[in-house]
Protein backbone atom coordinates (compact mmCIF):
# COMPACT_ATOMS: atom_id res chain seq x y z
CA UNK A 1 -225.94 62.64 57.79
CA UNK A 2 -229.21 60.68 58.39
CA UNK A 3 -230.80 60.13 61.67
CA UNK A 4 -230.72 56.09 61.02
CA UNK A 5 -232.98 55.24 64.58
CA UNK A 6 -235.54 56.65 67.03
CA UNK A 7 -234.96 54.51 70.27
CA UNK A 8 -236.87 55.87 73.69
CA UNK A 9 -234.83 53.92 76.75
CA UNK A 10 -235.04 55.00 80.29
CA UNK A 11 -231.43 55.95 82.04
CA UNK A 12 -231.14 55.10 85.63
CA UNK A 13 -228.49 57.49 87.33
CA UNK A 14 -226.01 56.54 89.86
CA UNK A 15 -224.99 58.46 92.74
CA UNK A 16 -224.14 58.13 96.05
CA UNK A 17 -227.80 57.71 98.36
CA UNK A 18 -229.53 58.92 95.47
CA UNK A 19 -230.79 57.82 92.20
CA UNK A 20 -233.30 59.31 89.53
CA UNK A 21 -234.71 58.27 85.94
CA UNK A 22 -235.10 59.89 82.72
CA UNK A 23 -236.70 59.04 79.38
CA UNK A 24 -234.07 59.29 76.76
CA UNK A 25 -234.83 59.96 73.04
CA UNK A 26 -231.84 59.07 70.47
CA UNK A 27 -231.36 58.70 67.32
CA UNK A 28 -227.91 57.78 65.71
CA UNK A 29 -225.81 58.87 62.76
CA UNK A 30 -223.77 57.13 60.53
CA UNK A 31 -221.56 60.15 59.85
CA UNK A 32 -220.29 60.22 63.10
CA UNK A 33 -217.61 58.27 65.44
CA UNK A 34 -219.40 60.23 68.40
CA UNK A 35 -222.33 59.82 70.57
CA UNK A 36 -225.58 59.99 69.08
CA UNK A 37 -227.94 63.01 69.20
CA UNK A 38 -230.15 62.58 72.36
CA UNK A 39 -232.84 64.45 74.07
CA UNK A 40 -233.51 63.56 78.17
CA UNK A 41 -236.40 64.63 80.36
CA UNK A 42 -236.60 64.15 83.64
CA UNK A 43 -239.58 65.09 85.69
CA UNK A 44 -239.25 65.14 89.66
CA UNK A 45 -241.61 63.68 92.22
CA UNK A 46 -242.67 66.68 93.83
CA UNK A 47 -243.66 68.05 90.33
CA UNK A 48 -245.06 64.65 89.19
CA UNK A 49 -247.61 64.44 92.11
CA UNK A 50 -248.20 68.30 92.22
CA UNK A 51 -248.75 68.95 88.42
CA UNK A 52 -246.20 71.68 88.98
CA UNK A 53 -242.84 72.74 89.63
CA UNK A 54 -239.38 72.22 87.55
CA UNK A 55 -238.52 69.43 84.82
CA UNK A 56 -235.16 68.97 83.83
CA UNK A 57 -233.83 68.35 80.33
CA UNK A 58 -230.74 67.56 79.04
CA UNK A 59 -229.87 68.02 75.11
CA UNK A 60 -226.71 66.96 73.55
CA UNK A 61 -225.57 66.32 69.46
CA UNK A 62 -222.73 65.67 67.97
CA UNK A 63 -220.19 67.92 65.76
CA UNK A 64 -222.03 68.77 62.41
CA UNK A 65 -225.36 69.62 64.38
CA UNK A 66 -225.61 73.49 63.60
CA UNK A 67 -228.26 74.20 65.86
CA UNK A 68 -231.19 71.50 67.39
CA UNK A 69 -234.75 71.99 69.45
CA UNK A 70 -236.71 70.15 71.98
CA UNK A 71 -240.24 70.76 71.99
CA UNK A 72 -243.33 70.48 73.96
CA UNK A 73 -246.30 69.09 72.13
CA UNK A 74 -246.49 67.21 69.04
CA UNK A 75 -245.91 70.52 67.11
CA UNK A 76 -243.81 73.59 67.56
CA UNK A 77 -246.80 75.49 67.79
CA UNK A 78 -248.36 73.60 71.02
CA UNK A 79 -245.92 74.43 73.54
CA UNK A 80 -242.42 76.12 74.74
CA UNK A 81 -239.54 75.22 72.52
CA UNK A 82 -235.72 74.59 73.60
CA UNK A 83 -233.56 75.57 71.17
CA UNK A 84 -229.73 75.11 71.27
CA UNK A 85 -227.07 76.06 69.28
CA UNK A 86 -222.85 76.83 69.86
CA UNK A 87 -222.10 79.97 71.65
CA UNK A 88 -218.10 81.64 72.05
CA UNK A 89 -215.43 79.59 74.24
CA UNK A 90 -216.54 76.30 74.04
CA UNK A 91 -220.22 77.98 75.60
CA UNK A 92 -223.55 77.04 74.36
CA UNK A 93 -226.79 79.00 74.04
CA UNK A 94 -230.16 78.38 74.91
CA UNK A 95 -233.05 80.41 72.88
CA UNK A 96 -236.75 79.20 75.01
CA UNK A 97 -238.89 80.37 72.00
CA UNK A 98 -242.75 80.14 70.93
CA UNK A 99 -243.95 79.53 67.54
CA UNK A 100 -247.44 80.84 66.18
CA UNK A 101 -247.16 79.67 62.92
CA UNK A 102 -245.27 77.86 60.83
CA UNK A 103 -242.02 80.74 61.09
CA UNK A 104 -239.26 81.32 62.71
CA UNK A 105 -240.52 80.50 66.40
CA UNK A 106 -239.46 84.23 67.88
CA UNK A 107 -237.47 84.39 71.74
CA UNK A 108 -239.74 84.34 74.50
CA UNK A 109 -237.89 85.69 77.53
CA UNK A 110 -241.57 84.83 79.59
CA UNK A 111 -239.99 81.12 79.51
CA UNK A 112 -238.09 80.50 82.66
CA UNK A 113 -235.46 78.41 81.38
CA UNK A 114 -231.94 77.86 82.11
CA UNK A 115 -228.93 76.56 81.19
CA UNK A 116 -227.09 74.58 84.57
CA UNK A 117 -223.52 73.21 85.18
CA UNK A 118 -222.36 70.77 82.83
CA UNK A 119 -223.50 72.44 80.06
CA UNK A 120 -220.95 73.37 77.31
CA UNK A 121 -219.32 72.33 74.57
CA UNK A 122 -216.76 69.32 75.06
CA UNK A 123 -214.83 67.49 72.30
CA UNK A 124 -217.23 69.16 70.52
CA UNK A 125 -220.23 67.51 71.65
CA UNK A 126 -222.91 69.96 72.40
CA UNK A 127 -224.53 69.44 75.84
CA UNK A 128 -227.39 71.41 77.62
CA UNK A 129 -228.93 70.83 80.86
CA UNK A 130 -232.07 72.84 81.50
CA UNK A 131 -234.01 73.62 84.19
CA UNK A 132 -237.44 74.66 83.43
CA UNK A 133 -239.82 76.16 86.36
CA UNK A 134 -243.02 77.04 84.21
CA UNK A 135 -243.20 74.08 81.82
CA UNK A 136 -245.50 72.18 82.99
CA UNK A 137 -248.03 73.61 81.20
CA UNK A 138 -248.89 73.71 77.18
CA UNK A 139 -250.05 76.46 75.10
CA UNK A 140 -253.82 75.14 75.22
CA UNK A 141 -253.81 74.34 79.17
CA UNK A 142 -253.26 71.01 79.07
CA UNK A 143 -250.89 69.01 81.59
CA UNK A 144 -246.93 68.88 80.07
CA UNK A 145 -246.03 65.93 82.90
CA UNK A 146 -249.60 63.74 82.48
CA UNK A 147 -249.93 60.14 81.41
CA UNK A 148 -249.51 60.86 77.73
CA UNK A 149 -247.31 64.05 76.50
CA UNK A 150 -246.14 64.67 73.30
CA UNK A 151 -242.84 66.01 72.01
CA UNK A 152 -241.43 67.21 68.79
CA UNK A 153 -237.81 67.77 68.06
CA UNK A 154 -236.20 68.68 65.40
CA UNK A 155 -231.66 69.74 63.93
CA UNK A 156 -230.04 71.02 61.26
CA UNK A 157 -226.87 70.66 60.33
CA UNK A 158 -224.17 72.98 59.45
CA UNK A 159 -221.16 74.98 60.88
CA UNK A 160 -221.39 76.03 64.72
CA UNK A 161 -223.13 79.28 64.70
CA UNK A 162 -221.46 80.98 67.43
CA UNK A 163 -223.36 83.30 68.93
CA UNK A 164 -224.44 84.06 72.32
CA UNK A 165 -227.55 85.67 70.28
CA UNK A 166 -231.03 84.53 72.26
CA UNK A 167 -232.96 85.68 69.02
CA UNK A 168 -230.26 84.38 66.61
CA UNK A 169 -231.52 84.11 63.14
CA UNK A 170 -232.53 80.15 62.06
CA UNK A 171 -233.33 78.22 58.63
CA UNK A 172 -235.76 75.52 58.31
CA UNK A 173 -234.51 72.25 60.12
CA UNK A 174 -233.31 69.41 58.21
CA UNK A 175 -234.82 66.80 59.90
CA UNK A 176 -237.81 66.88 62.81
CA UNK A 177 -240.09 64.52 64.46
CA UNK A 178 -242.46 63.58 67.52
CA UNK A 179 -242.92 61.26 70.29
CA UNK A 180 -245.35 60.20 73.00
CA UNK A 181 -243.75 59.57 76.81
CA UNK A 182 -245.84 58.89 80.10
CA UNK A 183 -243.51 60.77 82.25
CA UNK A 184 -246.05 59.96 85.20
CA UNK A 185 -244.11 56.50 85.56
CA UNK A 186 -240.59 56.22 87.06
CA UNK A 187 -240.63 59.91 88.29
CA UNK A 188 -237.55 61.49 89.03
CA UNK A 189 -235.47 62.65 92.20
CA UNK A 190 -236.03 65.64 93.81
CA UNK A 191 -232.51 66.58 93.09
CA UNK A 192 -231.44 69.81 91.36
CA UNK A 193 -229.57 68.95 87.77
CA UNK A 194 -229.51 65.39 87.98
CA UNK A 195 -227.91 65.21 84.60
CA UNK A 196 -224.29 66.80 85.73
CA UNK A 197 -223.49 63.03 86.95
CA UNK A 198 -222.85 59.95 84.99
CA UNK A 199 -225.34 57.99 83.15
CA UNK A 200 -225.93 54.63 82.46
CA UNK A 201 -228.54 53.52 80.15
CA UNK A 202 -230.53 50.15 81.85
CA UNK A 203 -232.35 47.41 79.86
CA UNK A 204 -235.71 48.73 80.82
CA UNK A 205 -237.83 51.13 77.73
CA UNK A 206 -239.57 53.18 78.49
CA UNK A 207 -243.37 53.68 78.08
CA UNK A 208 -243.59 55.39 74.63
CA UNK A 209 -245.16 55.81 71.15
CA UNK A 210 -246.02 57.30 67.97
CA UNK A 211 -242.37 57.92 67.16
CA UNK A 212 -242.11 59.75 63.90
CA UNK A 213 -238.95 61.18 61.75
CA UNK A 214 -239.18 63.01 59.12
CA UNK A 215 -236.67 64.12 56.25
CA UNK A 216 -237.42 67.83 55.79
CA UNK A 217 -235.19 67.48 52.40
CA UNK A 218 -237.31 64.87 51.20
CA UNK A 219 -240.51 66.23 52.58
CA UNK A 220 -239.68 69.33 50.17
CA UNK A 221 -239.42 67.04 47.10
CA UNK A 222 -242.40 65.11 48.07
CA UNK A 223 -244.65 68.69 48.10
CA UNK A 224 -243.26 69.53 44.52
CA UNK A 225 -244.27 66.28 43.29
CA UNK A 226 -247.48 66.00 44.64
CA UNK A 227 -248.04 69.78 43.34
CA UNK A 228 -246.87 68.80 39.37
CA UNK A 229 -248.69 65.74 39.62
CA UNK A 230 -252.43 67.12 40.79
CA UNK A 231 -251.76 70.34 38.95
CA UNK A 232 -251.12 68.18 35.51
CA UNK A 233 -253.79 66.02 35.90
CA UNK A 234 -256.69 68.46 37.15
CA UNK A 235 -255.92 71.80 34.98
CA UNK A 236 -254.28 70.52 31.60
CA UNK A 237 -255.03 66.64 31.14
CA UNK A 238 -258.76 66.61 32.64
CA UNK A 239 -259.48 69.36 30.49
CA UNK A 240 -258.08 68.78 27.14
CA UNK A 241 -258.83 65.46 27.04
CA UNK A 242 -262.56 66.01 27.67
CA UNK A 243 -262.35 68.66 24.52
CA UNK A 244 -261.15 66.24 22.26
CA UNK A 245 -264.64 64.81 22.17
CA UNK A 246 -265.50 68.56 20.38
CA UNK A 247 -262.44 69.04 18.72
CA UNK A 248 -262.52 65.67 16.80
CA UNK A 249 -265.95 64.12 17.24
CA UNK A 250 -266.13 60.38 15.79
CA UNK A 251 -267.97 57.55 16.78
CA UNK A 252 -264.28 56.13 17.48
CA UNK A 253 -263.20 59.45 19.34
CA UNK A 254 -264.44 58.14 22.71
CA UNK A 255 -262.85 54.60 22.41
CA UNK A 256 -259.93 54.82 21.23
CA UNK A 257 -258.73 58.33 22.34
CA UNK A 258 -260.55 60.07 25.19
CA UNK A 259 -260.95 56.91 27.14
CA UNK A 260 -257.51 56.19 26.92
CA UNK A 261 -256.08 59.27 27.55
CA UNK A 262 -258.33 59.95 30.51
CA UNK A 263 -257.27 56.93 32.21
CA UNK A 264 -253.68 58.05 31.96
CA UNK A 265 -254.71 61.55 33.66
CA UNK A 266 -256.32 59.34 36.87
CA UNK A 267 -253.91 57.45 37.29
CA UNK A 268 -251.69 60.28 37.09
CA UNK A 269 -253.93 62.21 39.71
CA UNK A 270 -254.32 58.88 41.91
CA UNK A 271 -250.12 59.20 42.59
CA UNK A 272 -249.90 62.80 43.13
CA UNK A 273 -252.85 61.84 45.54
CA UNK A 274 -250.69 58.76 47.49
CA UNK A 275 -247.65 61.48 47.65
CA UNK A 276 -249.92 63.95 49.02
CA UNK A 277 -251.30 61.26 51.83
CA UNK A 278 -247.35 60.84 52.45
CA UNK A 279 -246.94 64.70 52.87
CA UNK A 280 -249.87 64.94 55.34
CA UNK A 281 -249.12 62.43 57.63
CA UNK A 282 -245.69 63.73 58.07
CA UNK A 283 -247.71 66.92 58.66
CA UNK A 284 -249.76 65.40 61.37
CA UNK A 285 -252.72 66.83 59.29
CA UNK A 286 -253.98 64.13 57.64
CA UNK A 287 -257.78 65.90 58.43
CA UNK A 288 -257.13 69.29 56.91
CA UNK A 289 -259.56 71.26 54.32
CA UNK A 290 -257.36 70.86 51.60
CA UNK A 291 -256.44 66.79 52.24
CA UNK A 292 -260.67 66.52 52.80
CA UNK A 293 -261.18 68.51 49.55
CA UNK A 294 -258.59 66.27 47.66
CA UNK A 295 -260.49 63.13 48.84
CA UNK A 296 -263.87 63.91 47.30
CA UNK A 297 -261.99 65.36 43.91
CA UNK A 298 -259.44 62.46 43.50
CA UNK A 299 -262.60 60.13 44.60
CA UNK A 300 -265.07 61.09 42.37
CA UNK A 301 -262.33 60.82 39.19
CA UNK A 302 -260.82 57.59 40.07
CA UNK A 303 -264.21 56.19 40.73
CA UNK A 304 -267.60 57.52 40.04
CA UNK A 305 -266.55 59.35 36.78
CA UNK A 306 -265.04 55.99 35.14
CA UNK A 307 -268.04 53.88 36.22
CA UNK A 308 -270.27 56.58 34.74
CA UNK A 309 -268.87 56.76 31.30
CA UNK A 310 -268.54 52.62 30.97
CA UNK A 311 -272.52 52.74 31.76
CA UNK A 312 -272.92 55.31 28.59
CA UNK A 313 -270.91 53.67 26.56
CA UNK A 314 -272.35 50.44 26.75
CA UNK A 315 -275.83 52.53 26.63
CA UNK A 316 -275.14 54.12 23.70
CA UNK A 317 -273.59 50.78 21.62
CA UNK A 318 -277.06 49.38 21.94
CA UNK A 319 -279.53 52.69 21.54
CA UNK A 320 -277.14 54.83 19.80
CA UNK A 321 -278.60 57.61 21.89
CA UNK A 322 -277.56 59.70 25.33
CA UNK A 323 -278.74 58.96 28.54
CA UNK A 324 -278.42 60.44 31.66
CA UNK A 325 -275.51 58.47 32.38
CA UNK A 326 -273.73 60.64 30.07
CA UNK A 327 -275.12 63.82 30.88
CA UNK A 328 -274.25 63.23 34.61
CA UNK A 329 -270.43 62.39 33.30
CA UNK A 330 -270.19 65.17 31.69
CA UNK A 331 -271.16 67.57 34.12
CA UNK A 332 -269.68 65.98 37.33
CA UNK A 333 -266.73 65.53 35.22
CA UNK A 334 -266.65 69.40 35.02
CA UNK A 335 -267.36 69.82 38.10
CA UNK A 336 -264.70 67.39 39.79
CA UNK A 337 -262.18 69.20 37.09
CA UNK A 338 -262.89 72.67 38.36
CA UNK A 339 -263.10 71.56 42.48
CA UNK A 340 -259.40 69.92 41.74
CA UNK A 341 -258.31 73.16 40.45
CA UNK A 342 -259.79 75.13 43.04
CA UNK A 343 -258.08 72.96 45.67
CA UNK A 344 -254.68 73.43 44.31
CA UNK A 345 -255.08 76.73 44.74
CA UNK A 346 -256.13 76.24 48.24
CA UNK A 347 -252.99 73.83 48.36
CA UNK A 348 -250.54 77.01 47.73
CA UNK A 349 -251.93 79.01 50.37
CA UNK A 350 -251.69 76.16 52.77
CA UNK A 351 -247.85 75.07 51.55
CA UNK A 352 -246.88 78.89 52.11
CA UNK A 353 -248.11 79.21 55.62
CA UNK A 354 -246.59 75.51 55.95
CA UNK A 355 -242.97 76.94 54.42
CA UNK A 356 -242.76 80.39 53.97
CA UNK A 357 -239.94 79.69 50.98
CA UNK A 358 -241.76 78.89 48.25
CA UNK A 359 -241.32 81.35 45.76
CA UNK A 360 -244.22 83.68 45.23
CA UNK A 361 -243.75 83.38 41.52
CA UNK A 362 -245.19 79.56 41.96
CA UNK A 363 -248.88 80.74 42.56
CA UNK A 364 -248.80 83.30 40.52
CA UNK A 365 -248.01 80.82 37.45
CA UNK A 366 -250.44 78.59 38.20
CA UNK A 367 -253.19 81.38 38.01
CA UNK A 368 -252.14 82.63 34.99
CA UNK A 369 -252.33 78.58 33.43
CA UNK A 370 -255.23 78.18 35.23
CA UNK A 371 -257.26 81.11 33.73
CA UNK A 372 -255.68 79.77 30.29
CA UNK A 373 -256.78 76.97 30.58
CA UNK A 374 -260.37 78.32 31.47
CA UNK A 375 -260.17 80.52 28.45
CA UNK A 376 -259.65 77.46 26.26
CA UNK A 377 -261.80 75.25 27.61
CA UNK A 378 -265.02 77.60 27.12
CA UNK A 379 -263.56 79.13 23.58
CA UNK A 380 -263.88 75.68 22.17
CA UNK A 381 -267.03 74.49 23.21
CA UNK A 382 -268.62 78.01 22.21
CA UNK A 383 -266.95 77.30 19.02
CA UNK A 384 -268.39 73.95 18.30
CA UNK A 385 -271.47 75.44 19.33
CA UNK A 386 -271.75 77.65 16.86
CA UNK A 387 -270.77 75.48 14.20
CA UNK A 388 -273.25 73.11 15.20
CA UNK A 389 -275.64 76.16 14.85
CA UNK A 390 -274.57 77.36 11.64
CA UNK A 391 -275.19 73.77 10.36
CA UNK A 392 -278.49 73.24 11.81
CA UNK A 393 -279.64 76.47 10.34
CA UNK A 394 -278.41 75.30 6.47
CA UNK A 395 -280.37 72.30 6.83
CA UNK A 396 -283.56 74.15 7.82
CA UNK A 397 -283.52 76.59 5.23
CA UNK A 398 -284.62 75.54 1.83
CA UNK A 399 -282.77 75.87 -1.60
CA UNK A 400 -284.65 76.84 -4.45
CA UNK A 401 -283.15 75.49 -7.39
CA UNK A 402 -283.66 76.84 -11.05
CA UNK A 403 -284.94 73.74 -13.00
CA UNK A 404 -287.04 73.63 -9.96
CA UNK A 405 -285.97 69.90 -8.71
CA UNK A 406 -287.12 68.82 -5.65
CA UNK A 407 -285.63 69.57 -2.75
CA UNK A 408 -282.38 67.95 -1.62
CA UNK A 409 -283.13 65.45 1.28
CA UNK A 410 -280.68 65.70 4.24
CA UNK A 411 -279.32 62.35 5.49
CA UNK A 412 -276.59 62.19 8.93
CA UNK A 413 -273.41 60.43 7.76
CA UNK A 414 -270.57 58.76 10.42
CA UNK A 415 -269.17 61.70 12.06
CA UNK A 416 -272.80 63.21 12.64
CA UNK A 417 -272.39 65.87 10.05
CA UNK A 418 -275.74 66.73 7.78
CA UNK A 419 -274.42 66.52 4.49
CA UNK A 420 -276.98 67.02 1.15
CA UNK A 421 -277.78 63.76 -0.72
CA UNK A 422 -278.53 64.82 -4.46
CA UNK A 423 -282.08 64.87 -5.88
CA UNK A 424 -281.40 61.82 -8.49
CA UNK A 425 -281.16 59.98 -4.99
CA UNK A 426 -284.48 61.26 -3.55
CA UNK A 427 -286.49 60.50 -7.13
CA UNK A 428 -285.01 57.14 -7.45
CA UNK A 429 -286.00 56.22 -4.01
CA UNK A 430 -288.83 57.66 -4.45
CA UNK A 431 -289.55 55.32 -7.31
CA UNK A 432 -288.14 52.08 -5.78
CA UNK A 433 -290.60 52.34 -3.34
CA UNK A 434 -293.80 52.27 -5.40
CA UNK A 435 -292.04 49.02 -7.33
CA UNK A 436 -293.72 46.40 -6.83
């Protein structure tokens, strides 16, 4: 049950001495022997050279549809939504609601909209005409019938509700999308319902764009991937990896282990960034704080950090020494780490005011692995402080030996230990080098 097409055509109605046009959004579905699920819009003259007045809709979906919107705006939030599900004896019902949020939009009885003859359920195709007298306005003032308007629309499907219920409880839609129409063109008759007469669909399209459909099933499983992926990469790979330089530090640790392991982690973070791109343009919000936040941390580890750590390594094959190349890895390294981390945070709050039924367990857990993680991360580098210390101070403080030998000379072996190199060593280089 997959809307498989989003076609916008224009449907010229025949009557006698009258005729009027509507823009037509359908989209077809393979389950079904019956019509397709369509949303019409029809805007009169008077209204279209006025700026006010009615508009006419008509909304109609096949069997299978539980309940299915029309919308003003590009989101549910922007304007007056028409919602329509089955009602008693073959009856629909029409719920004009407002959203503020990403909720339940809630029944807004300040919406003069109502259902007109034709409308009903027959051969179980669901059919709506609507007259609307105070939608020609959206939420933020702007024009409804201009050049350019924007829809959303969005179904579900299920068994008929049944219920003649205005404020009827409603789940998440299954599938939704937008549209752009210039309902200024081809106005409409000034003829009340002009959908309760037959239509025929002419060859002309009509003016439209941005169509977009979106699977809210695999929008879902696109969210949880993108929030393993990130979450991986930024709070246990980044991390741990960058300790292993502590825990197991070799002249070989960087070349054949962290570097490869890091990789790994970016290109790890580098998908669960391209799934996240997918989630916000289905969104519409490709420009949000918590996309912008992901470009600069995804950024800076894909790009900067790699380039940095190449320039030290080459650096230190030929000096054997640091350089600020390496100090400037490190650090941004920690600080890309910790912005990533922050931002998934930031990416919970904004996928529960997004969907409302994620479970509240979700952040929670990621917390609690986060402040692990945080735990661990500073534990071991205060440990390999100390032991670092603790070495340093053996080597400075002199042992006095019995037989009075001279003191032990301290050399640095591979893994950058000080180790003692016996006094037999000292005396016979000593010796060697007053030989002739």
């Amino acid at each position: 049950m997959k809307p498989s097409s989003f076609l916008i055509t224009v449907a010229s109605t025949l009557g006698l001495a009258r005729s009027c046009s509507s823009s037509v959004i359908s989209h077809s579905q393979r389950s079904y022997d019956y019509e397709d699920v369509s949303y019409s819009i029809d805007v009169p003259q008077n209204t279209s050279s006025t700026g006010s007045g009615p508009i006419y809709l008509q909304l109609r979906a096949p069997p299978g549809v539980k309940w299915f919107a029309l919308g003003q705006g590009s989101q549910m939030t922007d304007g007056n939504l028409f919602i329509i599900y089955s009602a008693p004896d073959n009856n629909v019902t029409l719920s004009p609601r407002r959203a503020t949020g990403h909720i339940q939009p809630q029944y807004d009885p300040s919406i003069q909209a109502y259902l007109e003859e034709g409308s009903g359920i027959h051969d179980g195709i669901m059919t709506a005409n609507i007259r609307c007298d105070n939608c020609t306005t959206l939420a933020d003032g702007k024009s409804a019938v201009q050049k350019s308007t924007s829809w959303s629309w969005a179904l579900t499907y299920g068994p008929p509700l049944l219920s003649s219920n205005v404020s009827e409880t409603l789940y998440q839609h299954d599938w939704h999308g937008s549209f752009t129409l210039d309902l200024t063109k081809n106005a409409g008759s000034n003829f009340s319902n002009p959908y309760y007469v037959p239509l025929r669909v002419s060859s002309h399209l009509s003016p439209y764009s941005n169509p977009q459909q979106v699977s809210d099933t695999l929008l879902h499983k696109k969210r949880i991937a993108h929030g393993v992926m990130t979450s991986v990469a930024f709070v246990l790979l980044f991390p741990n990896f960058a300790l292993l330089l502590y825990i197991v530090p070799s002249r070989r640790t960087v070349a054949w282990i962290h570097a490869p392991l890091q990789a790994f982690a970016v290109l790890l973070a580098l998908a669960g960034f391209g799934v996240g791109v997918s989630v916000s343009k289905d969104l519409q919000e490709l420009g949000g704080y918590h996309p912008v936040i992901g470009y600069v941390a995804v950024g800076g580890v894909v790009i900067i950090q790699p380039i940095l750590g190449i320039m030290q390594h080459l650096h230190f094959r030929k000096t054997g020494t640091s350089s600020l190349y390496g100090v400037s890895h490190r650090y941004l390294g920690r600080f890309l780490a910790a912005l990533g981390i922050i931002n998934g945070g930031i990416g919970f709050h904004y996928a529960t005011t997004k969907n409302p039924d994620i479970p509240p367990a979700s952040p929670i857990a990621y917390g609690i692995i986060c402040g692990a993680m945080f735990i661990i991360y500073v534990g071991v580098i205060a440990w390999r402080r100390r032991k670092n210390n603790r070495q340093a101070a053996s080597i400075a403080t002199p042992k006095i030996v019995e037989n009075k030998q001279p003191l032990a000379r301290m050399d640095n072996c591979s893994d950058s230990t000080l180790v003692p190199v016996p006094s037999d060593a000292v005396n016979a280089s000593r010796r060697k080098s007053w030989e002739p």
